[in-house]
Protein backbone atom coordinates (compact mmCIF):
# COMPACT_ATOMS: atom_id res chain seq x y z
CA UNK A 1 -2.81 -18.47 26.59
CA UNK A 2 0.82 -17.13 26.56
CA UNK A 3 2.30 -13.74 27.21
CA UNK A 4 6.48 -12.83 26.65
CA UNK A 5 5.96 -9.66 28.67
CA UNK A 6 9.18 -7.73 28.24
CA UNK A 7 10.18 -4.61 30.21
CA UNK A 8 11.27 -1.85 27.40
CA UNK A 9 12.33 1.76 27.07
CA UNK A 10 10.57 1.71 23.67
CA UNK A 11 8.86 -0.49 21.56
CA UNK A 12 7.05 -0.17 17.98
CA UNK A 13 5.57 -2.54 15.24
CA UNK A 14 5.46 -1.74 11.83
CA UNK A 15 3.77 -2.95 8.87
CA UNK A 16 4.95 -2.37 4.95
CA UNK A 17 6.88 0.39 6.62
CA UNK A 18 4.28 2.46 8.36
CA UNK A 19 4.17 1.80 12.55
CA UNK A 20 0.62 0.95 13.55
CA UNK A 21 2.03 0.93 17.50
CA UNK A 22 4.69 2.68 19.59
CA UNK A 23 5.17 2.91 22.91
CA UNK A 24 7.71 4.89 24.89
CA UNK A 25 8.59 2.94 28.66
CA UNK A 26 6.68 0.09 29.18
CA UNK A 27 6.11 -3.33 27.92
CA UNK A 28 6.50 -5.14 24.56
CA UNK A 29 3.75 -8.05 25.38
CA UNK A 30 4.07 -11.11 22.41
CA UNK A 31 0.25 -12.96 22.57
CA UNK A 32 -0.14 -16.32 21.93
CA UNK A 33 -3.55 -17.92 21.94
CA UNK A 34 -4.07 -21.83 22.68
CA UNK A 35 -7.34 -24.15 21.59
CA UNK A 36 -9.39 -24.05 24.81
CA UNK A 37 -8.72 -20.26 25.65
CA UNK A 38 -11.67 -18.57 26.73
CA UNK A 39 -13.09 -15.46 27.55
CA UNK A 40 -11.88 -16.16 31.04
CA UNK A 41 -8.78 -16.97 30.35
CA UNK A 42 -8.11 -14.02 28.65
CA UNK A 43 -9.27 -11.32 31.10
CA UNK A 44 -6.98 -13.18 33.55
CA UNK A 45 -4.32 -12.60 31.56
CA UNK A 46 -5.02 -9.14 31.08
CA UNK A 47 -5.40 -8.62 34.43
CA UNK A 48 -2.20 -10.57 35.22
CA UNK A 49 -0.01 -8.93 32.75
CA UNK A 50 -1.76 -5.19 34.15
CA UNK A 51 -1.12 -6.15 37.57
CA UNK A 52 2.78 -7.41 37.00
CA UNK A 53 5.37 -6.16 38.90
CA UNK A 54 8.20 -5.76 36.78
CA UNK A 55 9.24 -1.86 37.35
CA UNK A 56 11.43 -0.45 40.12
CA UNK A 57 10.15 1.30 43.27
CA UNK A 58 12.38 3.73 44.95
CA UNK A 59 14.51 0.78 46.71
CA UNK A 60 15.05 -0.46 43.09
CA UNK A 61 13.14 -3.35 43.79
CA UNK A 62 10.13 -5.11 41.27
CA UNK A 63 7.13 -3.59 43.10
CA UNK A 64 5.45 -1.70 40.60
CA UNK A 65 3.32 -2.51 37.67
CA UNK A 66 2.98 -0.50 34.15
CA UNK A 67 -0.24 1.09 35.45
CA UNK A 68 1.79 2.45 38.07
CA UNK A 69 4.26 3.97 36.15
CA UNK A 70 1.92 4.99 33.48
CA UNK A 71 3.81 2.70 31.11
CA UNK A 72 2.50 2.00 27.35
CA UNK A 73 1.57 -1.64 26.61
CA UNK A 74 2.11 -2.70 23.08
CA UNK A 75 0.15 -6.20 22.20
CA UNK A 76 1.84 -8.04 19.45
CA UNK A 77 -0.20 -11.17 18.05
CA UNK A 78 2.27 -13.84 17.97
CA UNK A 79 1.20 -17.36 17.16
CA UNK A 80 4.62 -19.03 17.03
CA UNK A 81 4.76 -18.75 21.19
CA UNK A 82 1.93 -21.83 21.17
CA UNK A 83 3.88 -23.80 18.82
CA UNK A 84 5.05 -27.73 19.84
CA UNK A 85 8.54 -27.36 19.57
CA UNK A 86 9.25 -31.01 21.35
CA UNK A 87 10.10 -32.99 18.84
CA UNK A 88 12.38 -32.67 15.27
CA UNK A 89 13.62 -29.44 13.70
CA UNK A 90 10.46 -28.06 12.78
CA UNK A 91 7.96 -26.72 15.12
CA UNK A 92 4.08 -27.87 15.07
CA UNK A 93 1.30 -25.57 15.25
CA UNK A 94 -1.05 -28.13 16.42
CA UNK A 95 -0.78 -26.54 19.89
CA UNK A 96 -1.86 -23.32 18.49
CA UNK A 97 -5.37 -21.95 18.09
CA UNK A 98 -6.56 -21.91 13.96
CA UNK A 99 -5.98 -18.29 13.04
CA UNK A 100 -10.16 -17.87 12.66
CA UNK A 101 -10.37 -18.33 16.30
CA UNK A 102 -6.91 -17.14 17.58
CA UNK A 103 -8.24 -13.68 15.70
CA UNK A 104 -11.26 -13.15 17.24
CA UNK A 105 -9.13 -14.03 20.81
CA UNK A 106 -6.42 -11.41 20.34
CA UNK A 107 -9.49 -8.44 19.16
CA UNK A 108 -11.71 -9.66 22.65
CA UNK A 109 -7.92 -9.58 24.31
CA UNK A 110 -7.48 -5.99 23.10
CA UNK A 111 -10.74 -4.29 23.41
CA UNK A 112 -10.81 -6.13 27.32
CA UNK A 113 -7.21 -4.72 28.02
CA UNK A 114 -8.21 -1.08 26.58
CA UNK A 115 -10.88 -1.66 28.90
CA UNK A 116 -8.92 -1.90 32.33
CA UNK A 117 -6.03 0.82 31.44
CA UNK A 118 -6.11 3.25 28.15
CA UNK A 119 -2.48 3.22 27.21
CA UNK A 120 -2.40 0.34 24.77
CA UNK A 121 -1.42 -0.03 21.34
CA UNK A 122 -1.48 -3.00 18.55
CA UNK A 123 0.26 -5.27 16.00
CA UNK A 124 -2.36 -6.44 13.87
CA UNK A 125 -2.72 -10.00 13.26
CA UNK A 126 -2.04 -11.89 10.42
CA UNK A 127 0.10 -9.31 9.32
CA UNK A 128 3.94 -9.21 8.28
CA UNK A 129 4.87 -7.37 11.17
CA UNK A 130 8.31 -5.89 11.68
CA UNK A 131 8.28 -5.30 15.95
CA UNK A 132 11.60 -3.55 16.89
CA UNK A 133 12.04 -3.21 20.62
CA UNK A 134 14.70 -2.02 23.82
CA UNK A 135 14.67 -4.37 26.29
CA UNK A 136 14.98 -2.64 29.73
CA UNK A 137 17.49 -4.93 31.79
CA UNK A 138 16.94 -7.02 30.27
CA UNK A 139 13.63 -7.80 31.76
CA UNK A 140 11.88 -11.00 30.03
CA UNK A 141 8.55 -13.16 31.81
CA UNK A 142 7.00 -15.44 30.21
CA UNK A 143 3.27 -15.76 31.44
CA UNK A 144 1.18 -18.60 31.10
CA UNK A 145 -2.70 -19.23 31.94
């Protein structure tokens, strides 16, 4: 599994013009979902992304997480992240999970994530999804489990 966690001041997706998820502060997290993912690995990643510390203490160091700073969490399906881009111009999505399975994988991501910490809001996969974003730093980790 892959996560682009980003830091943000605000964050939204839209879909045919209506926004399904907003956030204010927080983090803009891209989901990418690999064959061999498992439940496991995707309540480690929750927990890992929950438990980050990307958000300034009062020495303006990285020492808190979002559930510190009662930050939003938007989760944006993205299968692209898991794509083989090694070789040629074009990427391969042989690296990625089919979209039957990688769907089922983001809704078990979500509904474990809402689980842990209530401030958490969706893309919806499969969808044309328009995600529009501030990136606070910029602040950009790419997580990988």
């Amino acid at each position: 599994m892959i996560c682009l966690l980003q830091r943000v001041t605000q964050g939204e997706v839209s879909i045919n013009n209506e926004v399904v998820g907003k956030i204010g502060p927080g983090l803009v997290v891209l989901t990418g979902f690999q064959p061999g993912d498992q439940s496991e690995t995707l309540h480690k990643m929750s927990h890992k992304l929950l438990h980050y510390r990307v958000f300034s203490d009062n020495n303006d160091k990285m020492n808190l997480n979002v559930q510190q700073v009662s930050g939003g969490v938007l989760l944006v399906p993205q299968f692209t992240l898991a794509a083989d881009t090694k070789s040629g111009l074009r990427p391969s999505f042989s690296t990625s999970a089919p979209p039957e399975i990688a769907t089922k994988q983001f809704d078990e991501f979500v509904q474990y994530t809402q689980s842990l910490y209530p401030f958490i809001q969706t893309g919806k996969f499969g969808a044309d999804m328009k995600v529009s974003l501030i990136n606070d730093g910029p602040v950009t980790f790419w997580l990988e489990i």
